[in-house]
Protein backbone atom coordinates (compact mmCIF):
# COMPACT_ATOMS: atom_id res chain seq x y z
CA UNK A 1 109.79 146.00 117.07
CA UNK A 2 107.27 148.55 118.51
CA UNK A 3 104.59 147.07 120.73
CA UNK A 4 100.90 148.10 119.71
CA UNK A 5 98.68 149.05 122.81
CA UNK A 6 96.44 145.79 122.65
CA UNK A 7 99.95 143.27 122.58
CA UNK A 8 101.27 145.87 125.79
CA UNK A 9 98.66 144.47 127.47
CA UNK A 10 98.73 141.02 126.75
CA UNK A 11 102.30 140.95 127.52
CA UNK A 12 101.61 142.82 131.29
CA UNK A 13 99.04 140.69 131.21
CA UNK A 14 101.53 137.54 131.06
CA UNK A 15 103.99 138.91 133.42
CA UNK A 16 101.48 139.21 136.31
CA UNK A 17 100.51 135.35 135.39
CA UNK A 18 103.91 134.05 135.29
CA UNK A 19 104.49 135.90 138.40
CA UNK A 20 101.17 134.90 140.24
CA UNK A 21 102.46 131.14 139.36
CA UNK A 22 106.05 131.64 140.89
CA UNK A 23 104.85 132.89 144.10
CA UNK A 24 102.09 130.05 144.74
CA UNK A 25 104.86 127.66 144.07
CA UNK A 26 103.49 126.29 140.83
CA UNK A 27 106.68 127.62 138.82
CA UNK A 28 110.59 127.36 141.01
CA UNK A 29 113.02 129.46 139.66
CA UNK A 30 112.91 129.35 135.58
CA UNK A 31 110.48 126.23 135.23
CA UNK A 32 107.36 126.73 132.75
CA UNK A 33 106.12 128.82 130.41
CA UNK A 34 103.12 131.40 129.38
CA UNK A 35 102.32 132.55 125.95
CA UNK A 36 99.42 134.19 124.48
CA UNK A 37 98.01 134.75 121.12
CA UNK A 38 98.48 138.48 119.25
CA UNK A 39 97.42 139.21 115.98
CA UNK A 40 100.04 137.72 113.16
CA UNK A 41 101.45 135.08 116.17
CA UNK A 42 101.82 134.66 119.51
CA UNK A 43 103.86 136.04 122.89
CA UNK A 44 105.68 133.28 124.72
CA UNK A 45 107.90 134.09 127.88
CA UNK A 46 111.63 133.58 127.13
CA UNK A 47 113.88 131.26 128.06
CA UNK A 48 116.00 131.05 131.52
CA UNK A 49 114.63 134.12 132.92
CA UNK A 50 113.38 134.55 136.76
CA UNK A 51 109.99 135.87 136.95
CA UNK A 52 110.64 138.02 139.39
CA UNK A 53 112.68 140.09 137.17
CA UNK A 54 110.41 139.72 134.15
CA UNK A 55 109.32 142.64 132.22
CA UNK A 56 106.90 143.28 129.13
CA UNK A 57 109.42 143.34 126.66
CA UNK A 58 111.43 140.26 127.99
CA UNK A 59 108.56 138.46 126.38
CA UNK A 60 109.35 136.83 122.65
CA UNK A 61 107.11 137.78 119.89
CA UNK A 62 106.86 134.40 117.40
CA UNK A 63 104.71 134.66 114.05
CA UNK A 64 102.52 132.75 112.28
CA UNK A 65 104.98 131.82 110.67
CA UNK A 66 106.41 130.38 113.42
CA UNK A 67 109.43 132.63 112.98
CA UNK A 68 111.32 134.61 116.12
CA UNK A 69 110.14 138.10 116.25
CA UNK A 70 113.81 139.03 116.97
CA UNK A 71 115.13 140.77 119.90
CA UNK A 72 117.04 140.28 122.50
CA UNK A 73 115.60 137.05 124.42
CA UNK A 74 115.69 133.57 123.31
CA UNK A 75 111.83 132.32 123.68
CA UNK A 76 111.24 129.40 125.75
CA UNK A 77 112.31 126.09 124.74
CA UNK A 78 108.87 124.70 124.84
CA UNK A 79 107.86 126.96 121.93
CA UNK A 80 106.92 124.12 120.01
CA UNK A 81 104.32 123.08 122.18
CA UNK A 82 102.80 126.20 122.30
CA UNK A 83 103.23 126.93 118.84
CA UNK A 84 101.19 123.76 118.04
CA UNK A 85 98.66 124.20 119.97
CA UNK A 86 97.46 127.22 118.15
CA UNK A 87 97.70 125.75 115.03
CA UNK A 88 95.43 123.00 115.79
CA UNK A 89 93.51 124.68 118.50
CA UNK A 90 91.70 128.00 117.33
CA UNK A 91 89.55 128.65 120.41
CA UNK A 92 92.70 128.74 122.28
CA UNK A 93 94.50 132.26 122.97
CA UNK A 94 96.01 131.26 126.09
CA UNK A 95 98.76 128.70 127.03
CA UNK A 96 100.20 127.80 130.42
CA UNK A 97 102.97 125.21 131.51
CA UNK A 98 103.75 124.42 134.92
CA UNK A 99 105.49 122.34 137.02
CA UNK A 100 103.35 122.82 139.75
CA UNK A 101 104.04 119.88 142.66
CA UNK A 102 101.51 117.60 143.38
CA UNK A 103 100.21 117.65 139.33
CA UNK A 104 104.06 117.29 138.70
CA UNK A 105 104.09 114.21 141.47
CA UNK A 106 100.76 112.40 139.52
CA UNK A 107 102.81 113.04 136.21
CA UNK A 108 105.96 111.46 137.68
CA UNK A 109 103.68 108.10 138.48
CA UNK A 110 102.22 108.20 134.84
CA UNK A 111 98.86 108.72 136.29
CA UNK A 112 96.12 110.83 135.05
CA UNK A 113 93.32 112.31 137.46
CA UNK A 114 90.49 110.11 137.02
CA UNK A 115 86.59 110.95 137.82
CA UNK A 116 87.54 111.03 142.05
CA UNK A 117 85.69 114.69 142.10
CA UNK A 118 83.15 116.32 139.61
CA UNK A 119 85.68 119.15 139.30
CA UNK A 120 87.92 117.09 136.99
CA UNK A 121 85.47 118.21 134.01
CA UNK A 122 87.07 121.81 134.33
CA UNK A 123 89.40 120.24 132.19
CA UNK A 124 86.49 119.32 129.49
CA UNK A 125 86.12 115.70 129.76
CA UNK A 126 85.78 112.87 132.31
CA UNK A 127 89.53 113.09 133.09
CA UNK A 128 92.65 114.46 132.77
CA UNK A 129 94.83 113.01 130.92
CA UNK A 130 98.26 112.16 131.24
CA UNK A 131 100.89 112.35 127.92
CA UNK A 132 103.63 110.17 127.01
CA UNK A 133 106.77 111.40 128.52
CA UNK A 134 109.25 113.19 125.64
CA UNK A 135 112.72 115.28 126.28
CA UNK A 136 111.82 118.66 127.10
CA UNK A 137 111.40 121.22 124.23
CA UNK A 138 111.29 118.32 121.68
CA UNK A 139 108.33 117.75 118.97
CA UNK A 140 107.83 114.45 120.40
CA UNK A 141 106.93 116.33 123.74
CA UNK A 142 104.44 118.54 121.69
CA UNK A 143 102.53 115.41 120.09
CA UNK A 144 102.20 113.98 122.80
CA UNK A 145 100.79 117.20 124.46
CA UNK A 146 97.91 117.32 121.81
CA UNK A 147 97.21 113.93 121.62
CA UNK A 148 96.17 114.29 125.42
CA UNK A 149 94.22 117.38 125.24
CA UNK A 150 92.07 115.67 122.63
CA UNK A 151 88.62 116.94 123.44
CA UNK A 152 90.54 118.28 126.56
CA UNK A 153 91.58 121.97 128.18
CA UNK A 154 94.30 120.11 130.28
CA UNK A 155 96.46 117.20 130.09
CA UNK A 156 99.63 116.14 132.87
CA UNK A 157 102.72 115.60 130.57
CA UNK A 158 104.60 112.32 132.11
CA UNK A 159 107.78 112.89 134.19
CA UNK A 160 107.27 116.78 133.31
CA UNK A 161 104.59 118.32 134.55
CA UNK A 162 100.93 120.34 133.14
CA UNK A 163 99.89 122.12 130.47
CA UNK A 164 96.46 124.05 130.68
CA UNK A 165 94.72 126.31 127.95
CA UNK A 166 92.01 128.63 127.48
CA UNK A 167 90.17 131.83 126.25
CA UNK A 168 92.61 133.69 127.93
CA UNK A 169 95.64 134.64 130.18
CA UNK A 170 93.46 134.53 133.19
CA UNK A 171 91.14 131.37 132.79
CA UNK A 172 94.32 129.33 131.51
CA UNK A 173 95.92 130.44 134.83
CA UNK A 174 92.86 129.42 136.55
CA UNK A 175 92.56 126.47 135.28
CA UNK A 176 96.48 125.21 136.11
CA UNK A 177 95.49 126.11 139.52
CA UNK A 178 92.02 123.79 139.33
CA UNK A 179 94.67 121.40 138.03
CA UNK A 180 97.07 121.29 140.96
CA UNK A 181 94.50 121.59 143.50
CA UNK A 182 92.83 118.46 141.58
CA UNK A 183 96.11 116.51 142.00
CA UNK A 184 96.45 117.50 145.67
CA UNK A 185 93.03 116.02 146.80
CA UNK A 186 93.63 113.12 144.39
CA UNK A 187 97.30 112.43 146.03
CA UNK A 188 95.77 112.76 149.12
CA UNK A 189 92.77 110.46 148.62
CA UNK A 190 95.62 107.91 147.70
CA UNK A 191 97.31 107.63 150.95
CA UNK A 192 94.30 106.39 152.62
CA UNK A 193 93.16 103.99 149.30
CA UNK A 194 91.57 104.50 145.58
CA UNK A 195 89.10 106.81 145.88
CA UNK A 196 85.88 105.81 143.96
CA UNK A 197 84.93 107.42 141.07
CA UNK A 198 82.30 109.12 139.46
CA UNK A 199 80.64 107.58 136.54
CA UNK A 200 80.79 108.77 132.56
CA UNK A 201 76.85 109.41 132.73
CA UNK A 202 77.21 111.49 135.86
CA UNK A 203 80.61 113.16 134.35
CA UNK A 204 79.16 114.20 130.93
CA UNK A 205 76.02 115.43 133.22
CA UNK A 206 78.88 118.08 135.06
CA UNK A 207 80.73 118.78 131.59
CA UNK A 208 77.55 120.19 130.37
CA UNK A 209 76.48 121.88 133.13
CA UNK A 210 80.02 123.74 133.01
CA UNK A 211 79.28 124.62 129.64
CA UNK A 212 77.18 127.28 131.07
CA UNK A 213 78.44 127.48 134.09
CA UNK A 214 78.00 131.30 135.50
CA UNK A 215 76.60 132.65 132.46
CA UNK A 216 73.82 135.00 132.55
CA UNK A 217 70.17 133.41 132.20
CA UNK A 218 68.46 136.11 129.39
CA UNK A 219 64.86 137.27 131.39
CA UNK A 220 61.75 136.17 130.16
């Protein structure tokens, strides 16, 4: 299948993201995966390949259809989740999964992050959720993905680990890292006690303040 200029990108774009993850320590070895929407589908890293050794067209093309674009890599065997979170999600063109370590130690408790820091409505709501635990690369798994990011841009998955979303390659990645560093301060604030938390008036006040949230004010 010939890559157009515009998918090229989106899969170098990918690479550098799944890469970027690896070396912070959000992604050991083969764990997680990236995808991306492209006209007709979407671009999901394959399966049981090192990032380090990664390249463009190592990445699986899956269409609309939700059919394998062929070639020779098996795509990841989370492609469900990803694959139904564009169908319900049409703002979305970005998907990340991670097991990045302290988000991955909250999921493993079958906690969510609660209102302990106004930063938690990054995510788009006064918390982050935290999904029903489901085998790995199983429908179950995917349901119970959406059913937690439900008004949401982020959600932990039990036992598992994160999934994040967004506009794009880049914020998606941005916001897995918002994610982890959320679940560091909130494991930390848990050694020494339950931190208190911020209230829903005060956490739908920072939700829509994010809303526009470094966008330019028009003069006049």
């Amino acid at each position: 299948m010939t890559m157009i200029p515009a998918e090229r990108g989106v899969r170098m774009r990918l690479v550098a993201a799944a890469r970027r993850l690896a070396t912070a320590g959000s992604n050991a070895g083969t764990a997680g995966n990236l995808s991306a929407r492209v006209e007709q589908g979407y671009i999901i890293t394959p399966s049981a390949l090192p990032y380090d050794t990664m390249h463009p067209e190592d990445l699986v093309f899956m269409g609309f259809d939700w059919t394998h674009g062929g070639g020779q890599r098996t795509p990841s065997s989370e492609w469900r989740l990803h694959r139904d979170i564009y169908a319900k999600r049409p703002e979305v063109a970005a998907v990340v999964h991670a097991h990045s370590p302290y988000a991955t130690t909250i999921a493993c408790l079958r906690r969510g992050i609660p209102a302990f820091h106004y930063e938690v409505a990054l995510a788009g709501g006064a918390d982050i959720r935290c999904g029903d635990y489901a085998t790995f690369g199983t429908q179950a798994l995917s349901d119970a993905a959406l059913r937690s990011l439900e008004g949401r841009r982020a959600c932990l998955l039990a036992n598992h680990g994160i999934v994040a979303i967004g506009p794009g390659v880049e914020e998606a990645v941005e916001l897995a890292e918002k994610v982890e560093a959320l679940a560091r301060m909130y494991w930390q604030a848990l050694q020494v006690g339950e931190p208190v938390l911020l209230d829903e008036v005060e956490m739908a006040r920072v939700v829509d303040k994010y809303a526009t949230h470094g966008r330019k004010v028009p003069p006049g």
